[in-house]
PDB file of N, CA and C in Angstrom:
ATOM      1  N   UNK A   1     -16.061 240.554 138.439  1.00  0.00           N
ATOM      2  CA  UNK A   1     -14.888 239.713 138.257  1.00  0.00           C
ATOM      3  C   UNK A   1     -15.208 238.269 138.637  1.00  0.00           C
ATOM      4  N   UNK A   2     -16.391 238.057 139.724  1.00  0.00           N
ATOM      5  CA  UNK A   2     -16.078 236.444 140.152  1.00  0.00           C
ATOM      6  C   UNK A   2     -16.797 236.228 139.049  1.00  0.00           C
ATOM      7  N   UNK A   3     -18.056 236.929 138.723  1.00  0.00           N
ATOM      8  CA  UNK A   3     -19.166 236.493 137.082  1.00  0.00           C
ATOM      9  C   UNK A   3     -18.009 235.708 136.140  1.00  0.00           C
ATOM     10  N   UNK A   4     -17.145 236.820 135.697  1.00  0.00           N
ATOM     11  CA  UNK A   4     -16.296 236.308 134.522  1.00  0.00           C
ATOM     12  C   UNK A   4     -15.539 234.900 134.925  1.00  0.00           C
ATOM     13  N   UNK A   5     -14.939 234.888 136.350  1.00  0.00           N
ATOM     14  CA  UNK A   5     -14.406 233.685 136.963  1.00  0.00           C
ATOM     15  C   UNK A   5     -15.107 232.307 136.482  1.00  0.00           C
ATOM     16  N   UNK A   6     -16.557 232.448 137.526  1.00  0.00           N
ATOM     17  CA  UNK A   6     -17.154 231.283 137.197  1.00  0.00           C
ATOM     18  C   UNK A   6     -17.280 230.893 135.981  1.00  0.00           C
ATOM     19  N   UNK A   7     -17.558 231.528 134.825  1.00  0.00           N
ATOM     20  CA  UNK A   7     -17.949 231.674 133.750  1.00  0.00           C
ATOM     21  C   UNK A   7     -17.008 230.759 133.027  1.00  0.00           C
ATOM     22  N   UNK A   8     -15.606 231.145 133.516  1.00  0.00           N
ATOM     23  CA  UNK A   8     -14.285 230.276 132.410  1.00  0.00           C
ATOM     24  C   UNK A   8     -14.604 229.483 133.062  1.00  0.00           C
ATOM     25  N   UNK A   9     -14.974 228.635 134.382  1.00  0.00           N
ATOM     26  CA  UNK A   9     -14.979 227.468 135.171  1.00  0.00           C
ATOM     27  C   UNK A   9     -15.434 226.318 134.700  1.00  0.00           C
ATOM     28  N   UNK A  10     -16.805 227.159 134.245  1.00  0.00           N
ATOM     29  CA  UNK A  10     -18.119 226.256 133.463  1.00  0.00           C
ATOM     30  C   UNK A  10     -17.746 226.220 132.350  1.00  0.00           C
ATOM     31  N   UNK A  11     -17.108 226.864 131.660  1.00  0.00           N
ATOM     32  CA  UNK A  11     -17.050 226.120 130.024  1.00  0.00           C
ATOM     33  C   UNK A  11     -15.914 225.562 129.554  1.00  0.00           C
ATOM     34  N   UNK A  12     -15.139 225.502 131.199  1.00  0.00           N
ATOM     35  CA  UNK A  12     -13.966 224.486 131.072  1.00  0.00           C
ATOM     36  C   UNK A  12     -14.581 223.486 131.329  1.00  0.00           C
ATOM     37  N   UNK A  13     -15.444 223.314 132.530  1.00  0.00           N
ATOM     38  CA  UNK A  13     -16.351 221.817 132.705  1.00  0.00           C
ATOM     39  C   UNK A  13     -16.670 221.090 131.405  1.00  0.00           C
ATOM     40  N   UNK A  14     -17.371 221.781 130.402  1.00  0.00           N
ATOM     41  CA  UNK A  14     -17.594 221.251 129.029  1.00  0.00           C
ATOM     42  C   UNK A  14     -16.561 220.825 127.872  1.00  0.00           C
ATOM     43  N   UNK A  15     -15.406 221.441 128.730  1.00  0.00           N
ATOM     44  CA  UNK A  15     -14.242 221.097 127.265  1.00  0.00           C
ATOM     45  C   UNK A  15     -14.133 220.273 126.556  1.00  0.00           C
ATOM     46  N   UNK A  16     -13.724 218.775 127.838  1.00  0.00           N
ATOM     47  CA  UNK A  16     -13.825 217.592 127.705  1.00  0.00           C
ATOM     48  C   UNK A  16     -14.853 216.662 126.170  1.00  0.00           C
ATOM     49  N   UNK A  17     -15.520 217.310 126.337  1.00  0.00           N
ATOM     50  CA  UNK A  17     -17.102 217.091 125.470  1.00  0.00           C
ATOM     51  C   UNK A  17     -16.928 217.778 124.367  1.00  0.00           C
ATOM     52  N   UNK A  18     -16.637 218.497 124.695  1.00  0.00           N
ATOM     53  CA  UNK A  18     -16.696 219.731 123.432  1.00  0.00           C
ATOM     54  C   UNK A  18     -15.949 219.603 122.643  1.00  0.00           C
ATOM     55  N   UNK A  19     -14.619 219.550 122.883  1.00  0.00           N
ATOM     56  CA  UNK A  19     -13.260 219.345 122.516  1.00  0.00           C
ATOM     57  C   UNK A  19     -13.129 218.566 121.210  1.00  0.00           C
ATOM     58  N   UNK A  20     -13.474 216.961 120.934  1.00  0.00           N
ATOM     59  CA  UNK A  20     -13.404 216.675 119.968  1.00  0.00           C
ATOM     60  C   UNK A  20     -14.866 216.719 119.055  1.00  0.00           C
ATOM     61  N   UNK A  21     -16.009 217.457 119.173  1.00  0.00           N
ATOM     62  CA  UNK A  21     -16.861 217.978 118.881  1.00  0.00           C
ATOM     63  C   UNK A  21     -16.450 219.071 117.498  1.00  0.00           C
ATOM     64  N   UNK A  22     -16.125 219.896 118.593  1.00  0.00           N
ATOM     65  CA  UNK A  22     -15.820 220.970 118.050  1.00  0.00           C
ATOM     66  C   UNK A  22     -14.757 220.920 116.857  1.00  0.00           C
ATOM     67  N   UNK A  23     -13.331 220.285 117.167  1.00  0.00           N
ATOM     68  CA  UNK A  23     -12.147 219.856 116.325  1.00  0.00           C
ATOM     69  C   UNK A  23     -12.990 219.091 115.015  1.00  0.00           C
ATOM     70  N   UNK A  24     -13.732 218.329 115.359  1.00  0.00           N
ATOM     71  CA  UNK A  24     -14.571 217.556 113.786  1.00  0.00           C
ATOM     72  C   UNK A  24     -15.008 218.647 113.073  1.00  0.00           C
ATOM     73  N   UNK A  25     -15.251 219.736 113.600  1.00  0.00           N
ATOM     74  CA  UNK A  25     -16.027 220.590 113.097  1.00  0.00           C
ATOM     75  C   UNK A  25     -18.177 220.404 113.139  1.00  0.00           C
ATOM     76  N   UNK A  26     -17.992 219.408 114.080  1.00  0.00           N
ATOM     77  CA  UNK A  26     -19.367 219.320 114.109  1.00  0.00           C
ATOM     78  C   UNK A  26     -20.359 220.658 114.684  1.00  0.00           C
ATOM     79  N   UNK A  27     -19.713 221.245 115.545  1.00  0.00           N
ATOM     80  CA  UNK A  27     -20.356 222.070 116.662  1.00  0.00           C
ATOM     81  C   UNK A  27     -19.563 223.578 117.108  1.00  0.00           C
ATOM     82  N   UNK A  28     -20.219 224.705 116.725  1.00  0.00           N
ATOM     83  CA  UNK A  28     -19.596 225.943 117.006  1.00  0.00           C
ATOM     84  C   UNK A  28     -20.137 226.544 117.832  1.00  0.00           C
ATOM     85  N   UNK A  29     -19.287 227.870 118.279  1.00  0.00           N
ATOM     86  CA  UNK A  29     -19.705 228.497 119.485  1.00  0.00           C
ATOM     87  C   UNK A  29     -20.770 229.586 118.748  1.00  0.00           C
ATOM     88  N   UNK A  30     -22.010 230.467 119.480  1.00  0.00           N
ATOM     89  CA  UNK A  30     -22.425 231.133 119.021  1.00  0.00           C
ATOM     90  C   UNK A  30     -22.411 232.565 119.395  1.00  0.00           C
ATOM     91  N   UNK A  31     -22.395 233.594 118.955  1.00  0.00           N
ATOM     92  CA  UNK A  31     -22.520 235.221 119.626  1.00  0.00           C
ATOM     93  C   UNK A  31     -23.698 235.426 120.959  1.00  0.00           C
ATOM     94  N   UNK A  32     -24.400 234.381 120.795  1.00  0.00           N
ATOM     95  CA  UNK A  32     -25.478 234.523 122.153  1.00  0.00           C
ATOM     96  C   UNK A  32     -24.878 233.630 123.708  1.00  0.00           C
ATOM     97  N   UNK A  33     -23.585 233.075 123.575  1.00  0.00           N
ATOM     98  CA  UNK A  33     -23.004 232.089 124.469  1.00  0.00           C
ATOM     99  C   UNK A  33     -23.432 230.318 124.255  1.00  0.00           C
ATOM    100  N   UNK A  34     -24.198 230.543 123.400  1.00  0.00           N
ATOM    101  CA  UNK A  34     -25.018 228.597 123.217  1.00  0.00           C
ATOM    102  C   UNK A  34     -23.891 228.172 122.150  1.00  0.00           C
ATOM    103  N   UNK A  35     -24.162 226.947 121.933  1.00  0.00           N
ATOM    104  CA  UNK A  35     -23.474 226.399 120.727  1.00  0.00           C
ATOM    105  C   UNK A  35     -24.828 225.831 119.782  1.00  0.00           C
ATOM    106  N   UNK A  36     -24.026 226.105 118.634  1.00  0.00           N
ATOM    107  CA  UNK A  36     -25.094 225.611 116.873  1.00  0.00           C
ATOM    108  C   UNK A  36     -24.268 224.751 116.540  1.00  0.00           C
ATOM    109  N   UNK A  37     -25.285 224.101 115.872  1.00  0.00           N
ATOM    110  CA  UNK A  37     -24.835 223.152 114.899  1.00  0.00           C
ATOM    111  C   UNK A  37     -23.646 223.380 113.736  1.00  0.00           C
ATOM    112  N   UNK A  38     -22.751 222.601 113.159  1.00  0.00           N
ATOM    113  CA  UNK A  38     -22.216 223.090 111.745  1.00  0.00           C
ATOM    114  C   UNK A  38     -22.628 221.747 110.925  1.00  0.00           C
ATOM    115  N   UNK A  39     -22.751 220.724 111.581  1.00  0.00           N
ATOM    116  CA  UNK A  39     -23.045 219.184 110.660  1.00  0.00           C
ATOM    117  C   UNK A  39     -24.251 219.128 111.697  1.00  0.00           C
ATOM    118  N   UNK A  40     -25.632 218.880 111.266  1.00  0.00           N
ATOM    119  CA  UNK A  40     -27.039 218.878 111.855  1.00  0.00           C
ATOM    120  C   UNK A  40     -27.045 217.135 111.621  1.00  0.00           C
ATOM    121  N   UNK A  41     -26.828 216.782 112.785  1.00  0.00           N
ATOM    122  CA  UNK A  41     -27.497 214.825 113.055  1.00  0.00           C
ATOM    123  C   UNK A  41     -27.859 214.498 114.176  1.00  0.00           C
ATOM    124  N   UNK A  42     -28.586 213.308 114.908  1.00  0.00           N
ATOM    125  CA  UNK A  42     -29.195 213.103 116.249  1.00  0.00           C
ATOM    126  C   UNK A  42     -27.764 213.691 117.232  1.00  0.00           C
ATOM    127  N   UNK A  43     -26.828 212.841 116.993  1.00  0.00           N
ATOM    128  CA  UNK A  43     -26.090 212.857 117.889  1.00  0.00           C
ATOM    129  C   UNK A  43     -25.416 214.540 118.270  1.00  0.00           C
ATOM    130  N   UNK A  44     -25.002 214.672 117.359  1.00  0.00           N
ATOM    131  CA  UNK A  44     -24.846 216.529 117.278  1.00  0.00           C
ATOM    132  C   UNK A  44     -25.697 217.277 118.040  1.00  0.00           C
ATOM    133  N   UNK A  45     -26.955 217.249 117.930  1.00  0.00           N
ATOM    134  CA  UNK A  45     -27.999 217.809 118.279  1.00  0.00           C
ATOM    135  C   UNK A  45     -28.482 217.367 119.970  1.00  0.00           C
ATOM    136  N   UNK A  46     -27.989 216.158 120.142  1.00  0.00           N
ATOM    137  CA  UNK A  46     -27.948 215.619 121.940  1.00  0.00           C
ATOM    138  C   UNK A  46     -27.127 216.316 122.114  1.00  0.00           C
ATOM    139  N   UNK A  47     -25.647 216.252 121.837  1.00  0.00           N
ATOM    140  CA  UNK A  47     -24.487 217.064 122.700  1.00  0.00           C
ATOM    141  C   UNK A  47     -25.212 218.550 122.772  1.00  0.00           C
ATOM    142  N   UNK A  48     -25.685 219.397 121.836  1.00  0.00           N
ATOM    143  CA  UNK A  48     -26.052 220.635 121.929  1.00  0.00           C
ATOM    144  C   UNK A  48     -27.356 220.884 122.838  1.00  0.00           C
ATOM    145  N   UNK A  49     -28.147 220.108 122.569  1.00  0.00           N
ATOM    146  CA  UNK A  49     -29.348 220.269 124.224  1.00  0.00           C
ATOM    147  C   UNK A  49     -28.988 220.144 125.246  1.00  0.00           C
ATOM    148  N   UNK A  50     -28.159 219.213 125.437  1.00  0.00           N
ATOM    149  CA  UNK A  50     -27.805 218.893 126.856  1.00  0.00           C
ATOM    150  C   UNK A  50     -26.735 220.179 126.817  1.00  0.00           C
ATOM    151  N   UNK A  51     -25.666 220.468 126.209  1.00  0.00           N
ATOM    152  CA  UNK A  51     -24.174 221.194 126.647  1.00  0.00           C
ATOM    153  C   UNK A  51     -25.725 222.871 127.024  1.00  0.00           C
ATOM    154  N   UNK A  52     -26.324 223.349 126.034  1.00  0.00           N
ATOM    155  CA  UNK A  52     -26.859 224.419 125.929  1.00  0.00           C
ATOM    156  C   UNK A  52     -28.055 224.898 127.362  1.00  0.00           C
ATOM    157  N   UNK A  53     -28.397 223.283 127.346  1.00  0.00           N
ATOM    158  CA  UNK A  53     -29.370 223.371 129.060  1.00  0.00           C
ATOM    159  C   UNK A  53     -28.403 223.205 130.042  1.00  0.00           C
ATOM    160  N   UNK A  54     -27.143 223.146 130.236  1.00  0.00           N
ATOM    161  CA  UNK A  54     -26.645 222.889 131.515  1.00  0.00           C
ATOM    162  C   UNK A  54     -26.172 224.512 131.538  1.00  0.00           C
ATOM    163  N   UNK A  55     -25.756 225.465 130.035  1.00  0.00           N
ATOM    164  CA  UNK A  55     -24.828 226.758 130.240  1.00  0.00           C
ATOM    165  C   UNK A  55     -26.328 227.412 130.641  1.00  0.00           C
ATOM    166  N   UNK A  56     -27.360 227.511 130.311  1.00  0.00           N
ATOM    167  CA  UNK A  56     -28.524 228.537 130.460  1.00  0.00           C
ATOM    168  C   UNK A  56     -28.592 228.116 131.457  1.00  0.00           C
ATOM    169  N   UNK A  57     -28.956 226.958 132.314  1.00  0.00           N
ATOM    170  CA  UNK A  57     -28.898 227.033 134.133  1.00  0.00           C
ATOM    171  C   UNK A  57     -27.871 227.616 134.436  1.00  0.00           C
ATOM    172  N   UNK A  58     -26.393 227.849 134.447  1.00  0.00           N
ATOM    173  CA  UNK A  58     -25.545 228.096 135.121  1.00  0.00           C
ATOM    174  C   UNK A  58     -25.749 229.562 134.704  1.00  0.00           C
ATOM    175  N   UNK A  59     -26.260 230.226 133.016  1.00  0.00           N
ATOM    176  CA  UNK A  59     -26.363 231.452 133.300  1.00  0.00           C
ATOM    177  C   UNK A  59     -27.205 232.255 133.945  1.00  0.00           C
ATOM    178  N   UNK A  60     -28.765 231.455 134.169  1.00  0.00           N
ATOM    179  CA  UNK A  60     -29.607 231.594 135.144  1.00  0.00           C
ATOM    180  C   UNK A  60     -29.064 231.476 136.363  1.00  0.00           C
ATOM    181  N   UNK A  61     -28.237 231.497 137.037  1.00  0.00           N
ATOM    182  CA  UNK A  61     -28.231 230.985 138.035  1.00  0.00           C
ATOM    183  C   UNK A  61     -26.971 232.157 138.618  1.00  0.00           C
ATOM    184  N   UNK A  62     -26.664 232.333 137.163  1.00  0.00           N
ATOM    185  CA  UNK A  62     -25.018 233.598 137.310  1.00  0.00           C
ATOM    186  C   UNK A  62     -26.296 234.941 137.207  1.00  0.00           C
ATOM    187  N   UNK A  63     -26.842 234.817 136.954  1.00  0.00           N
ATOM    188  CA  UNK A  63     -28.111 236.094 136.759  1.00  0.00           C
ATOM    189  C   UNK A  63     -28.583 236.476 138.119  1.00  0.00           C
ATOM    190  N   UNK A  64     -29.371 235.284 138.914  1.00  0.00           N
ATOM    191  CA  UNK A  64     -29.672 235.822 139.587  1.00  0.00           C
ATOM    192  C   UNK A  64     -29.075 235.938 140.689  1.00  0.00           C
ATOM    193  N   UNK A  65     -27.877 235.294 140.978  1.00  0.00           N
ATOM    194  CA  UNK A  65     -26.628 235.815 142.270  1.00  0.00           C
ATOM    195  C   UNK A  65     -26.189 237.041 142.200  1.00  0.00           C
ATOM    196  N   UNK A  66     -26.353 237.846 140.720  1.00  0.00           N
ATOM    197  CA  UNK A  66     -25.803 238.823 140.599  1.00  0.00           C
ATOM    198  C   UNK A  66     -26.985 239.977 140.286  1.00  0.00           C
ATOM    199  N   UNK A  67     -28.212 239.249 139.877  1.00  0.00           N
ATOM    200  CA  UNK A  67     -29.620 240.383 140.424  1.00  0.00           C
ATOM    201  C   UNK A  67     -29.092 241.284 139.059  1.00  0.00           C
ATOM    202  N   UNK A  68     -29.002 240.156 137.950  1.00  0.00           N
ATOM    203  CA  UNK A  68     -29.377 241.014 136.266  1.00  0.00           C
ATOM    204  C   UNK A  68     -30.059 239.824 135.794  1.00  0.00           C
ATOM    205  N   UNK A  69     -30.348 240.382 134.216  1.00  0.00           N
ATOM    206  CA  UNK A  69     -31.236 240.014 133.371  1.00  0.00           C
ATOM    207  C   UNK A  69     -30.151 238.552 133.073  1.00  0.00           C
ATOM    208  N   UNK A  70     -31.240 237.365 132.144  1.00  0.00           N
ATOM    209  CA  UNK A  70     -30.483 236.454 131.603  1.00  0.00           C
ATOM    210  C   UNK A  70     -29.392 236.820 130.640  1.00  0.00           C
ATOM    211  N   UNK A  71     -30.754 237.216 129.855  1.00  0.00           N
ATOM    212  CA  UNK A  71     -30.143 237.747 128.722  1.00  0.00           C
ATOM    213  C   UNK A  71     -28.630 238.599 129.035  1.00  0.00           C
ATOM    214  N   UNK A  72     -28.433 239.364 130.044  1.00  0.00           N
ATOM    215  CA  UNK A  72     -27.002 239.738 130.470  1.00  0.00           C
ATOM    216  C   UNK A  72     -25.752 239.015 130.119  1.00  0.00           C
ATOM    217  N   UNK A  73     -25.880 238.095 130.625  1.00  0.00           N
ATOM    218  CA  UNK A  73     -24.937 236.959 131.099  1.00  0.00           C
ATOM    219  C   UNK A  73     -25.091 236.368 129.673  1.00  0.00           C
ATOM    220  N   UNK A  74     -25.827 236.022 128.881  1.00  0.00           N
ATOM    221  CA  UNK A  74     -25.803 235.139 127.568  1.00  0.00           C
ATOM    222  C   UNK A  74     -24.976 236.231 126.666  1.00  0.00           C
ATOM    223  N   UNK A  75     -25.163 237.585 126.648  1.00  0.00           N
ATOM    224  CA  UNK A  75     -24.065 238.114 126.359  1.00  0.00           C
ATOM    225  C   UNK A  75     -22.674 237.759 126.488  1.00  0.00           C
ATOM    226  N   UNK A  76     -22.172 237.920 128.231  1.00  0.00           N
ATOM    227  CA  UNK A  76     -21.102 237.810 128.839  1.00  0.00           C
ATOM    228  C   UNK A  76     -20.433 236.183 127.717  1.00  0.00           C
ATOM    229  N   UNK A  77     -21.325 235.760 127.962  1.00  0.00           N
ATOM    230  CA  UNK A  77     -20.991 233.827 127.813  1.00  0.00           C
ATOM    231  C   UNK A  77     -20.817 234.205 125.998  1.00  0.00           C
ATOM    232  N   UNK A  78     -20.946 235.402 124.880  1.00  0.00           N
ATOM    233  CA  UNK A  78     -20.610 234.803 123.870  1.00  0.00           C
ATOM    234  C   UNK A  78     -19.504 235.661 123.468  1.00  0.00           C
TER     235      UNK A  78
END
C-alpha cells in the first residue's frame, strides 16, 4: 500500500510538466510506466529523458525499499 502511495506522489510531482504536454497530444503514457513520444521533436524528446530518468530512479529506488525486481514496479507504474 505505501508502494502504490508513493507512486501517485511521484507522478503527481510530474503533472505540472506533463499536463500541457500531454493535452497537445505530444506525449503518452506507456504499458511499461515511461512515457513515448506521439509528435517525435528535440523538445518532446528532453521532456521524455528527463520525466523517464527521474520515474526509473524513483522506481529503482521503490524496488529496492521494497527488496523486488525493477522491472516489478515498472509494471506497478503502467
Amino acid at each position: 500500500m505505501v508502494l502504490f502511495g508513493v507512486m501517485l506522489f511521484s507522478a503527481a510531482a510530474f503533472a505540472i510538466e506533463l499536463d500541457p504536454a500531454k493535452a497537445n497530444g505530444l506525449v503518452g503514457e506507456q504499458e511499461d510506466g515511461y512515457l513515448g513520444a506521439v509528435v517525435v521533436n528535440t523538445e518532446v524528446m528532453i521532456l521524455i529523458d528527463d520525466i523517464n530518468a527521474k520515474r526509473k530512479a524513483k522506481y529503482q529506488e521503490l524496488a529496492n525499499n521494497n527488496n523486488i525486481e525493477l522491472k516489478q514496479v515498472e509494471i506497478l507504474g503502467g
